[in-house]
N, C-alpha and C. Protein backbone atom coordinates (compact mmCIF):
# COMPACT_ATOMS: atom_id res chain seq x y z
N UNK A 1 19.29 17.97 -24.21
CA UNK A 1 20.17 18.65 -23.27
C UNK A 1 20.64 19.96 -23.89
N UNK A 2 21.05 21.00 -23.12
CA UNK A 2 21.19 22.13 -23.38
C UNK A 2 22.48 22.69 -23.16
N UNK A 3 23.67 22.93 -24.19
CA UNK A 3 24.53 23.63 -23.91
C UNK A 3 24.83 24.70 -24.18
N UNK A 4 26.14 24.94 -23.64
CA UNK A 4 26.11 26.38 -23.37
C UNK A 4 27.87 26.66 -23.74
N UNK A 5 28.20 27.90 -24.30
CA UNK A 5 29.43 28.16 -24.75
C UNK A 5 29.58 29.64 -25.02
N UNK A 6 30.79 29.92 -25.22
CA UNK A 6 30.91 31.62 -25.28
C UNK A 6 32.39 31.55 -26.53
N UNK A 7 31.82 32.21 -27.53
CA UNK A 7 32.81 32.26 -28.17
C UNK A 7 33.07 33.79 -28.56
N UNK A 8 33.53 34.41 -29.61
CA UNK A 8 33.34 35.19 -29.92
C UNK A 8 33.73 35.89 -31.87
N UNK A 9 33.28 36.91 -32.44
CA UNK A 9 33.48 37.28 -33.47
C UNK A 9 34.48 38.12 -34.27
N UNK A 10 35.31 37.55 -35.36
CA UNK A 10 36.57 38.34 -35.71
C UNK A 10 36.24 39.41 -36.27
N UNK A 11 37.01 40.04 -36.93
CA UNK A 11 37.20 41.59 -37.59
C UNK A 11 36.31 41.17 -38.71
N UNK A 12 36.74 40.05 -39.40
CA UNK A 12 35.79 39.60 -40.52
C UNK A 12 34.43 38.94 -40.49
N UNK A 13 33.96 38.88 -39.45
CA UNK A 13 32.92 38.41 -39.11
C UNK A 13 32.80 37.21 -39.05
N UNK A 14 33.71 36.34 -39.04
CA UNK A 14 33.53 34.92 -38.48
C UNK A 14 33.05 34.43 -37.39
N UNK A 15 33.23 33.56 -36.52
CA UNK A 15 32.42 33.04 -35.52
C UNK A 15 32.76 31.64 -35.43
N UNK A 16 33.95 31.09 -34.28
CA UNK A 16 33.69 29.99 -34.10
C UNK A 16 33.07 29.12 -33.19
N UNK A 17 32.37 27.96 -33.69
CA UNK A 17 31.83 26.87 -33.15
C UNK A 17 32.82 26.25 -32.19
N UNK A 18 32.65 26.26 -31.42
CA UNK A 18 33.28 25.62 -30.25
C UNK A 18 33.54 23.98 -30.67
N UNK A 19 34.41 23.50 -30.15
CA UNK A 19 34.63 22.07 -30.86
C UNK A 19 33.93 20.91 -30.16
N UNK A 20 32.85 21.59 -29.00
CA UNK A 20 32.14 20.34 -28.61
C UNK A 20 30.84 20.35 -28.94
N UNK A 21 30.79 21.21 -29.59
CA UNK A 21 29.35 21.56 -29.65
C UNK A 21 29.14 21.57 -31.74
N UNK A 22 30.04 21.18 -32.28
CA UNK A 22 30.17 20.94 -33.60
C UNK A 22 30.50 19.17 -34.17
N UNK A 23 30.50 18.64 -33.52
CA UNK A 23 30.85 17.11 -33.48
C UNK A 23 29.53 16.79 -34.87
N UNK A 24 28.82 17.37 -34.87
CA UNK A 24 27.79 16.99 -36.05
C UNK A 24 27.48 17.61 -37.41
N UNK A 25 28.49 18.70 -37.45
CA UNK A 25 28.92 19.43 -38.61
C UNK A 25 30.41 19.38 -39.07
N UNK A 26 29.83 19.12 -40.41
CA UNK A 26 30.93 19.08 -41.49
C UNK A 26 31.68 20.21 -42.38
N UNK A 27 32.36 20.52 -42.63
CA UNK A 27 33.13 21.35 -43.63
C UNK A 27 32.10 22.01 -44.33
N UNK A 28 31.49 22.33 -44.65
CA UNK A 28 30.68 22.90 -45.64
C UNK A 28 29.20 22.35 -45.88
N UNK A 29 28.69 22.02 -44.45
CA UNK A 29 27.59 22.38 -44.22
C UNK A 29 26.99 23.19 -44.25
N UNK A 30 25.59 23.60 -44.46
CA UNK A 30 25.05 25.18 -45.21
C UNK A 30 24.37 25.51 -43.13
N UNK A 31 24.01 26.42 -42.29
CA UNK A 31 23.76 26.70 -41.48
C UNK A 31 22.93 28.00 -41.64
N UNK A 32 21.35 27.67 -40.41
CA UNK A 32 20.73 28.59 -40.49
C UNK A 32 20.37 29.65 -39.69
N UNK A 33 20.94 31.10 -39.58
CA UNK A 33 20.85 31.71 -38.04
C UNK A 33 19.51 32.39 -38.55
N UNK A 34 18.88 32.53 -37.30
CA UNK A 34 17.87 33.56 -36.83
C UNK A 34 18.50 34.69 -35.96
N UNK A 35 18.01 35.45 -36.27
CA UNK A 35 18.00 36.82 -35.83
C UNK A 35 17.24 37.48 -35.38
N UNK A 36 16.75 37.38 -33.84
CA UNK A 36 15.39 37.93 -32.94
C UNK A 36 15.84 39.00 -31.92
N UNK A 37 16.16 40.52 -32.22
CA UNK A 37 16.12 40.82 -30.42
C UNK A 37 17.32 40.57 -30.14
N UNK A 38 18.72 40.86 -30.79
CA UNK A 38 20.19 40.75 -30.20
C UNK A 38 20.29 38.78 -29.55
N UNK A 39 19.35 38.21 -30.56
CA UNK A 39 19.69 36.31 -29.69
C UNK A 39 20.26 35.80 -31.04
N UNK A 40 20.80 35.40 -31.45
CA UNK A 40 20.73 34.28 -31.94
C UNK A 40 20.55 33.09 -32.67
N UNK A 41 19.66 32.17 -33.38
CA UNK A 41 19.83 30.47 -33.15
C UNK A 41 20.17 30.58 -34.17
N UNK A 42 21.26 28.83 -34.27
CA UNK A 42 21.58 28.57 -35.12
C UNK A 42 21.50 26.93 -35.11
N UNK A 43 21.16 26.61 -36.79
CA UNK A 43 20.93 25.39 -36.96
C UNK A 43 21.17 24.67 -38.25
N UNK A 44 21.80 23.58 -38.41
CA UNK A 44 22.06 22.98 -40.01
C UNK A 44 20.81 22.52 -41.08
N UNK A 45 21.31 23.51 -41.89
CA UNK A 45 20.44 23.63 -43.07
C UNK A 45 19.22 22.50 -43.66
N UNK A 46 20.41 21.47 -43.48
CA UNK A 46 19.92 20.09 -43.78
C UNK A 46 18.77 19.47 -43.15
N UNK A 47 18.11 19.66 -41.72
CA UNK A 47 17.72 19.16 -41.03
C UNK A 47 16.60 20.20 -41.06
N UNK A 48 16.18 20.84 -41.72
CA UNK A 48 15.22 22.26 -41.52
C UNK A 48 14.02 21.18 -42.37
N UNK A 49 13.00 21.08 -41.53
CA UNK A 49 11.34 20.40 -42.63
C UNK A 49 10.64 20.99 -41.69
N UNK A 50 9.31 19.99 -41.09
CA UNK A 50 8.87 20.10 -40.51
C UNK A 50 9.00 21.05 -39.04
N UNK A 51 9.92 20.72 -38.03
CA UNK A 51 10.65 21.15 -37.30
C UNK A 51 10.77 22.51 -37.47
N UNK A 52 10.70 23.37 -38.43
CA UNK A 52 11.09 24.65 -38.54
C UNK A 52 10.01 25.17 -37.87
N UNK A 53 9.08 25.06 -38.24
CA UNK A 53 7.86 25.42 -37.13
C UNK A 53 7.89 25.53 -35.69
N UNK A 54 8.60 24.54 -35.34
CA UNK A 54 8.73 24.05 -33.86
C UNK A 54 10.25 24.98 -33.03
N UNK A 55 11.19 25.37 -33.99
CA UNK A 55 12.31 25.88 -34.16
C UNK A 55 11.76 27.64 -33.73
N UNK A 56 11.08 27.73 -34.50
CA UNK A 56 10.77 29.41 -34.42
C UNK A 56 9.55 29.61 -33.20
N UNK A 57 8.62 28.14 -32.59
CA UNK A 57 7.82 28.53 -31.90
C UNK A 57 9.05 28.59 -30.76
N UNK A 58 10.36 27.96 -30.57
CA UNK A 58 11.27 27.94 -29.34
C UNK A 58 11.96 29.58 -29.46
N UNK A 59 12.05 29.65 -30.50
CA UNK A 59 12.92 31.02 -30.37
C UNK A 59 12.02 32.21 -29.94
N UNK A 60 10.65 32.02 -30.59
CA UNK A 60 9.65 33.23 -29.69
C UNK A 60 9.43 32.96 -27.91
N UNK A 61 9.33 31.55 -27.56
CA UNK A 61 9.22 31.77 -26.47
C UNK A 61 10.98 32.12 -25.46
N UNK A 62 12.20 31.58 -26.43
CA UNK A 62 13.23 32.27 -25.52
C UNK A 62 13.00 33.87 -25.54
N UNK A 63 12.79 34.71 -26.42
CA UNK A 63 12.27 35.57 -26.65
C UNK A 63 11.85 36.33 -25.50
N UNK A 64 10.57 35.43 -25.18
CA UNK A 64 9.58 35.93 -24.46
C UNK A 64 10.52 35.41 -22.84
N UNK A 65 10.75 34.35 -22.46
CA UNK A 65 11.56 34.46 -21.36
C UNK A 65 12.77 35.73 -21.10
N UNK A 66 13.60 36.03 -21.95
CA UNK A 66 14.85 36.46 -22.00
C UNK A 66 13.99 38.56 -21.35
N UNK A 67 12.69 38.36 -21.91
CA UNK A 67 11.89 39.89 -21.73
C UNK A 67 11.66 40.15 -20.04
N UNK A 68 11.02 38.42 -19.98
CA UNK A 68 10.55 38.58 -18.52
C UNK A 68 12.34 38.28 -17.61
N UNK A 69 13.16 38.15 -18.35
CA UNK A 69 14.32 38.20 -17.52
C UNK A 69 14.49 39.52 -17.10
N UNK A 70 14.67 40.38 -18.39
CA UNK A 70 15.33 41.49 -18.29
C UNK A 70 14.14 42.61 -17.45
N UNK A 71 13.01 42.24 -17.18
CA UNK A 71 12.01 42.91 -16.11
C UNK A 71 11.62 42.17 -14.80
N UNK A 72 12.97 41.27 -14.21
CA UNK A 72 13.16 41.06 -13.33
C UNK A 72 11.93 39.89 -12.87
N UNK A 73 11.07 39.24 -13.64
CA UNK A 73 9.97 38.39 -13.62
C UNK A 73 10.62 36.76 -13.39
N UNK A 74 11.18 36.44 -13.17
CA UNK A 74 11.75 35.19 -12.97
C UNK A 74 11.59 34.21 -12.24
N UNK A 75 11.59 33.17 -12.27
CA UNK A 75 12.14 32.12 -10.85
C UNK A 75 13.44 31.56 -10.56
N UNK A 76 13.75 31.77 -8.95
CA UNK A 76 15.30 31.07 -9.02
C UNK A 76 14.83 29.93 -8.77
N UNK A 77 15.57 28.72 -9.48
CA UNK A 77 15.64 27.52 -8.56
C UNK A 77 17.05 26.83 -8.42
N UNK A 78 17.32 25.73 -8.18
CA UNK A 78 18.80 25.20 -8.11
C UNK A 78 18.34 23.99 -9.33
N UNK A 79 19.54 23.66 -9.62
CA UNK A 79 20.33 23.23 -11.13
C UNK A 79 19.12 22.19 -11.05
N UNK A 80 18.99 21.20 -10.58
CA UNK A 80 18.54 19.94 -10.25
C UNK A 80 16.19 20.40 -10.31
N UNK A 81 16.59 21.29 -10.16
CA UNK A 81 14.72 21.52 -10.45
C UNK A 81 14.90 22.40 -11.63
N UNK A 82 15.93 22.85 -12.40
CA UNK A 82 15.68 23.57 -13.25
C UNK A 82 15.58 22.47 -14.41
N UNK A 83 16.36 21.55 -14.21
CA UNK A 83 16.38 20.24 -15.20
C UNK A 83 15.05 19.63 -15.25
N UNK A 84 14.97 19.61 -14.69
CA UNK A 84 13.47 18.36 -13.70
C UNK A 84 12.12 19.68 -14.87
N UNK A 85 12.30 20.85 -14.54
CA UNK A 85 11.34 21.48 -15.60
C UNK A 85 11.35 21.29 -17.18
N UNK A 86 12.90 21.71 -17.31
CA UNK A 86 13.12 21.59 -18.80
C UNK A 86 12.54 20.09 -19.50
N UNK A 87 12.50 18.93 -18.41
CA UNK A 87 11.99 17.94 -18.76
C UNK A 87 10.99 18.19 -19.12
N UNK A 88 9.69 18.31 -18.24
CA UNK A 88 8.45 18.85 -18.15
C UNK A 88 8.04 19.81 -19.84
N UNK A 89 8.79 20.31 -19.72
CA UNK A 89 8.51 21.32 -21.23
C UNK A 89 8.60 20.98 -22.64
């Protein structure tokens, strides 16, 4: 499942984690951001093996969606078929 949150960044460059979306990080967990194109991801250090592969093939294709967003290439659908895809994928 996919959430979603808006936080924002202090003078010092902090950044907080929203408190529902951190339920699986600890105090001083090490965390890994990517940096693609003004996006984003972030993920705990710990959990980086295999998966990292699979991690960076998701961030090229948000990537590649977020392009065909911004050139108006899209599909609308309603909430309930957009789920029903994300399944699919």
């Amino acid at each position: 499942m996919i959430d979603v949150a808006i936080t924002r960044m202090s003078s010092k460059g902090q950044v907080v984690i929203p408190a529902e979306m951190r339920s699986d990080i600890n105090e001083g967990d090490k965390l890994l951001i990517i940096q693609n194109e003004g996006q984003l991801i972030m993920k705990k250090a710990d959990k980086l093996d295999s998966n990292l592969k699979e991690d960076l093939e998701f961030a090229k294709k948000t990537n590649e969606a977020w392009k065909r967003i911004e050139k108006g290439k899209c599909i609308k659908m309603d909430f309930d078929n957009f789920i029903d895809a994300l399944k699919k994928w």
